[in-house]
Protein backbone atom coordinates (compact mmCIF):
# COMPACT_ATOMS: atom_id res chain seq x y z
CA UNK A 1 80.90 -89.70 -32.67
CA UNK A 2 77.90 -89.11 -30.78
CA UNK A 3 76.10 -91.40 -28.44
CA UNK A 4 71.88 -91.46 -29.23
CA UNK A 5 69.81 -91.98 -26.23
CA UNK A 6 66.63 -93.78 -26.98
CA UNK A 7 63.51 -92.42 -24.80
CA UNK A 8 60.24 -94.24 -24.65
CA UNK A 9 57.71 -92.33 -26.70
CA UNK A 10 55.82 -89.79 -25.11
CA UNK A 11 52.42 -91.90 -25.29
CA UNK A 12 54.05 -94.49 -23.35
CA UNK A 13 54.79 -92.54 -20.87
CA UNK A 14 52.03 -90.21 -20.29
CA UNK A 15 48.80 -91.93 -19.07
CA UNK A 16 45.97 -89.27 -18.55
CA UNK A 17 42.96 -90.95 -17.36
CA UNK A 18 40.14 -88.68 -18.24
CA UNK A 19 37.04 -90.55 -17.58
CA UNK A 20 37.78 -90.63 -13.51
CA UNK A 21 35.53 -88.37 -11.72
CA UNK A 22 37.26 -86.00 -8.97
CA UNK A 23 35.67 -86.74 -5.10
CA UNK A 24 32.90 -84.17 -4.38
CA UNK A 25 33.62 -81.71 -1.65
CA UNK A 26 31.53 -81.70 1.59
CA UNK A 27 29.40 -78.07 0.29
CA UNK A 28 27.78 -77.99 3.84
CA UNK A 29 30.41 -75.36 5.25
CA UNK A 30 30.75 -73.39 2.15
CA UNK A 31 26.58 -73.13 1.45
CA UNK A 32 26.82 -70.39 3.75
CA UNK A 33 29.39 -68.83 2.94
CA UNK A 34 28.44 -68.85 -0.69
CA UNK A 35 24.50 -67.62 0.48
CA UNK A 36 26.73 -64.60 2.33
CA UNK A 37 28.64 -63.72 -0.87
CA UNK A 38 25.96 -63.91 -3.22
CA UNK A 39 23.98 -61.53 -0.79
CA UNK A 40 26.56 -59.17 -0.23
CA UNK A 41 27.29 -59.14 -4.08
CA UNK A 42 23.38 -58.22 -4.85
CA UNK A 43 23.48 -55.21 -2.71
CA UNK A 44 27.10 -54.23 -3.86
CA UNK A 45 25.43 -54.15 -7.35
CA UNK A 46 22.32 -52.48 -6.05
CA UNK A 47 24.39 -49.72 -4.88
CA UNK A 48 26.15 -49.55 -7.95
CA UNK A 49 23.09 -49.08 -10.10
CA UNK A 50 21.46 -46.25 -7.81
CA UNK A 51 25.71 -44.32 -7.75
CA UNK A 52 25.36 -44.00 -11.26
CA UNK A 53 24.91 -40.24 -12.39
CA UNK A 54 21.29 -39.52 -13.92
CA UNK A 55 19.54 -42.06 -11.78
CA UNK A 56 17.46 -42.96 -14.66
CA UNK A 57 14.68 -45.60 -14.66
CA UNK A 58 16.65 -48.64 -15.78
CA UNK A 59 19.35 -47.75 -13.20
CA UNK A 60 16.47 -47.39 -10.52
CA UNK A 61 14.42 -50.84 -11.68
CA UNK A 62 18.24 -53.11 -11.99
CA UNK A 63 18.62 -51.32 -8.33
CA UNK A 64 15.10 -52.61 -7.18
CA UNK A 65 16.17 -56.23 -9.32
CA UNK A 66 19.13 -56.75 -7.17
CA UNK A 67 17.87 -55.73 -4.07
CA UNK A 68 14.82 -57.73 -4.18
CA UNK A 69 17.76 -60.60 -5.19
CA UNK A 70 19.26 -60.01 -1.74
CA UNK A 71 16.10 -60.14 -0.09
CA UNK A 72 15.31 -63.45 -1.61
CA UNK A 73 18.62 -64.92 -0.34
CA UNK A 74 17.81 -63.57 2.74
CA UNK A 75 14.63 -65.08 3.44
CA UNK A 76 16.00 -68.19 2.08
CA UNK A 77 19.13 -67.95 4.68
CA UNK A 78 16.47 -67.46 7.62
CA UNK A 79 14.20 -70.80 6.58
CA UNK A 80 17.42 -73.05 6.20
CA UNK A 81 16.41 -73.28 2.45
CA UNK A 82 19.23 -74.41 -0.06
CA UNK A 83 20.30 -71.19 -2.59
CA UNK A 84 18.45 -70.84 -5.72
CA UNK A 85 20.12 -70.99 -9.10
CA UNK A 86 21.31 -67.91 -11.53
CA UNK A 87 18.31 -64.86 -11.37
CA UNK A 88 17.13 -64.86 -14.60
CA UNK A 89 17.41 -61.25 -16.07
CA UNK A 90 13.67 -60.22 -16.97
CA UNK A 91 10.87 -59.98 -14.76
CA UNK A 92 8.02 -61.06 -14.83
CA UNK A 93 8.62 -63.43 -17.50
């Protein structure tokens, strides 16, 4: 004969509280860090635009996009000012 084993159900066991909100990070050290990336990823993508055979005019202008991007952070970086948010894609919008 076989013996059962009762277990408590699962929902009696598993309490997930989802409405807690996690402890927010001190973002002091990592600003710069995060200002350094971003700048460093602008002109990586700068140079990628102006590597790419035909150098046509959209390659040139996302080129010019990107490295007036870096520029921005740049200046920012220099005047202590917090990063902006995403670059929006057009110009001159």
């Amino acid at each position: 004969m076989t013996k059962v084993i009762h277990l408590p159900s699962p929902r009696a066991v598993i309490r997930v509280q989802t409405s807690a909100r996690t402890p927010k990070q001190n973002t002091c050290a990592t600003d710069g860090i995060q200002r350094q990336q971003a700048i460093e990823n602008a002109l990586s993508m700068a140079l990628y635009f102006m590597r790419q055979p035909g150098n046509t005019a959209a390659n040139v202008w996302a080129a010019t996009a990107r490295t007036n991007r870096a520029l921005t952070l740049l200046k920012q970086a220099s005047e202590g000012i917090a990063p902006l948010g995403p670059v929006n894609a057009t110009v001159g919008a």
